[in-house]
C-alpha atoms as a PDB file:
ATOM      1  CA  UNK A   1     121.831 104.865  85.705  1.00  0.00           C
ATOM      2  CA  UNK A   2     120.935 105.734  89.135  1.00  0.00           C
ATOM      3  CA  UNK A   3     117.422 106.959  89.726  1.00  0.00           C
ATOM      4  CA  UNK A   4     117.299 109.417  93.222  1.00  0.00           C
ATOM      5  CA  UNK A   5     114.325 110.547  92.380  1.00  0.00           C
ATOM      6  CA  UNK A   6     112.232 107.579  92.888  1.00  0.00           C
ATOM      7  CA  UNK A   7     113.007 107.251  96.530  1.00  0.00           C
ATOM      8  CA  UNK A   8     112.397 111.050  97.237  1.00  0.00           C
ATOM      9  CA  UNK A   9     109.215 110.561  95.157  1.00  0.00           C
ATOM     10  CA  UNK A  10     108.797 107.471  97.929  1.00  0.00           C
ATOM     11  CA  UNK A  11     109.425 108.621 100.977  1.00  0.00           C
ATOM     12  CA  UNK A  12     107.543 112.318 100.371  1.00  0.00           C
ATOM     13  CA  UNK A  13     104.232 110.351 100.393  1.00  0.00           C
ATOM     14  CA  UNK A  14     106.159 107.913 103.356  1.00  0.00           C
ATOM     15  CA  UNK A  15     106.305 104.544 101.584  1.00  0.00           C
ATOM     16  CA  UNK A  16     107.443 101.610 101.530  1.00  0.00           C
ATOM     17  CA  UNK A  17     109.502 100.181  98.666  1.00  0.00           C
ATOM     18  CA  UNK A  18     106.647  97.100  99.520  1.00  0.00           C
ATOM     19  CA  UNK A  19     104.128  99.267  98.773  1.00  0.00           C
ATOM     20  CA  UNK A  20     105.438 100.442  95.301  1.00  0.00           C
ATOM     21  CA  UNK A  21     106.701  97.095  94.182  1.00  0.00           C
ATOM     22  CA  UNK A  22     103.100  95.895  95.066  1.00  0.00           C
ATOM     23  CA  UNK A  23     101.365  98.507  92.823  1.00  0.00           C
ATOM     24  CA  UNK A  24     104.125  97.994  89.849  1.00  0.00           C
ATOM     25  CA  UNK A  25     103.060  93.838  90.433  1.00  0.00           C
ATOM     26  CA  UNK A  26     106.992  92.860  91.401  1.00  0.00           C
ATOM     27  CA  UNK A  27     108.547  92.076  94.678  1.00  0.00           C
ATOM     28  CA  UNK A  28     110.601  95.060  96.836  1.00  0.00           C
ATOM     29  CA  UNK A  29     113.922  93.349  95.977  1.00  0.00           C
ATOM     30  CA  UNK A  30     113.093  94.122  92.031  1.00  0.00           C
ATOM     31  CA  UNK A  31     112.360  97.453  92.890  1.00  0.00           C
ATOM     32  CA  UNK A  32     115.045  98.372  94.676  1.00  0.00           C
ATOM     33  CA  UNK A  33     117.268  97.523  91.901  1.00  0.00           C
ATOM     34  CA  UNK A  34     115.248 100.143  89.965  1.00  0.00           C
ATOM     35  CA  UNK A  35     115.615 102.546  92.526  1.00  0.00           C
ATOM     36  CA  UNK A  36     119.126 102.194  92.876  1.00  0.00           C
ATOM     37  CA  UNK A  37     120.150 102.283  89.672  1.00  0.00           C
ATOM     38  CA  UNK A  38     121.120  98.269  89.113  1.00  0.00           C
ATOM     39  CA  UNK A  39     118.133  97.702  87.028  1.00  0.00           C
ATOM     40  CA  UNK A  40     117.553  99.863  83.636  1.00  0.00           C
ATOM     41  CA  UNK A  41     113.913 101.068  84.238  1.00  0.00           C
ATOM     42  CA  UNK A  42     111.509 100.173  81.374  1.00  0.00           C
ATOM     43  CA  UNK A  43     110.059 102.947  79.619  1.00  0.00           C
ATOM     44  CA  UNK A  44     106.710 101.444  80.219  1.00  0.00           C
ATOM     45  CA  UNK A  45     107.665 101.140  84.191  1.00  0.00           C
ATOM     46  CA  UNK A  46     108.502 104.463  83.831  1.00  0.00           C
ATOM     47  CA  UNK A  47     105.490 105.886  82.227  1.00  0.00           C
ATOM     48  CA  UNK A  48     103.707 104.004  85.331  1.00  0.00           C
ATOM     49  CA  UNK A  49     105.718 105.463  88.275  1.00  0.00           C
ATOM     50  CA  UNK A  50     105.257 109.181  86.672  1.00  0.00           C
ATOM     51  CA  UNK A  51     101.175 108.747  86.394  1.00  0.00           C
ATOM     52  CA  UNK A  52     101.666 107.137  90.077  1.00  0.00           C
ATOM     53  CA  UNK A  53     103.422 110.207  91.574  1.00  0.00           C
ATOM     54  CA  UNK A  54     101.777 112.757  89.390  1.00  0.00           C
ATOM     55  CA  UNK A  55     104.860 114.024  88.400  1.00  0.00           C
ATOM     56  CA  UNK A  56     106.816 113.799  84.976  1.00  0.00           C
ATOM     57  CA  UNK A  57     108.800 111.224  83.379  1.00  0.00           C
ATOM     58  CA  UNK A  58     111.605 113.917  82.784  1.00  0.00           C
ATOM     59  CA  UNK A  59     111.640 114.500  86.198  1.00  0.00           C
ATOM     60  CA  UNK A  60     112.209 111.056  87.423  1.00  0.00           C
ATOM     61  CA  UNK A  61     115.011 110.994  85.253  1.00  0.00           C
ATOM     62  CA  UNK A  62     116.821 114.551  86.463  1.00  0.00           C
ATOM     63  CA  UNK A  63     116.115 116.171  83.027  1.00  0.00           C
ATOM     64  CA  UNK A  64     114.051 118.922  85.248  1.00  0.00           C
ATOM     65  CA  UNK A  65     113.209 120.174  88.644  1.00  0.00           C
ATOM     66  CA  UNK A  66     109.889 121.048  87.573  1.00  0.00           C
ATOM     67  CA  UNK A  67     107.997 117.619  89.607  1.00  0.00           C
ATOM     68  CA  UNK A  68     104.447 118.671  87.739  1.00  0.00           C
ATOM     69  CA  UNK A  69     103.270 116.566  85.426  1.00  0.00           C
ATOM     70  CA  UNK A  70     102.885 118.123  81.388  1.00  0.00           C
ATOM     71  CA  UNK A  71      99.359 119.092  79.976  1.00  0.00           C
ATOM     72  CA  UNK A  72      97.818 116.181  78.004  1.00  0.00           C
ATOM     73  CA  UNK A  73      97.519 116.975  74.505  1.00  0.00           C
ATOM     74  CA  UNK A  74      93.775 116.803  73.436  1.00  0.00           C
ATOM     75  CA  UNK A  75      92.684 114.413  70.274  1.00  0.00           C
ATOM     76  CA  UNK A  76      92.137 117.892  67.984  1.00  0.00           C
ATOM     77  CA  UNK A  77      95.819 118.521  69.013  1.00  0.00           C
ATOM     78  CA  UNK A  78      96.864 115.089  68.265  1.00  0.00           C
ATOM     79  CA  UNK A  79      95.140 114.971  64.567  1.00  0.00           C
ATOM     80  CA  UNK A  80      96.784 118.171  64.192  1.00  0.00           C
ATOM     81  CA  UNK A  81     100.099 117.150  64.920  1.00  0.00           C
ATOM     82  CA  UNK A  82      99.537 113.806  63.089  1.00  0.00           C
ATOM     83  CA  UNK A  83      98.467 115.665  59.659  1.00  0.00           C
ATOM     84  CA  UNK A  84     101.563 117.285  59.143  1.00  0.00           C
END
C-alpha cells in the first residue's frame, strides 16, 4: 500500500525524510520504504506520524480529506462507552 500522504504531510512543513526517520528512531532508508509504500506501516508508527502532523490516522491512509485531527474522547465518555 502506497502512502502519498506522508510525503505531502513532509514536505508542507519542508522536511527531510532525515528529519522524520530521526523523530520515528530509524534511518531515512527505512522510512522511505514507508513512504513509498514498500514497507506496511505499523499501526503504532502510524498512530505516531498522525500525533506528529496533527492530522488523522484516516487521513494518512486516504480514508478522508479532512487533514484535522478527531476530538479526544474524555474519561466520562470512555466509562460510558465501556459500560455498555
Amino acid at each position: 500500500m502506497q502512502y502519498p500522504r506522508l510525503k505531502d504531510l513532509r514536505e508542507d512543513l519542508d522536511l527531510r525524510q532525515t528529519d522524520v526517520a530521526k523523530f520515528l528512531g530509524m534511518n531515512q532508508q527505512q522510512y522511505s520504504r514507508y513512504e513509498t509504500g514498500k514497507q506496511t506501516i505499523t499501526t503504532e508508527l502510524l498512530v505516531k506520524l498522525a500525533s506528529y502532523y496533527h492530522s488523522s490516522t484516516d487521513y494518512i491512509l486516504g480514508l478522508t480529506d479532512v487533514r484535522k485531527p478527531y476530538p479526544k474522547i474524555s474519561n466520562m465518555k470512555k466509562e460510558k462507552i465501556s459500560s455498555r
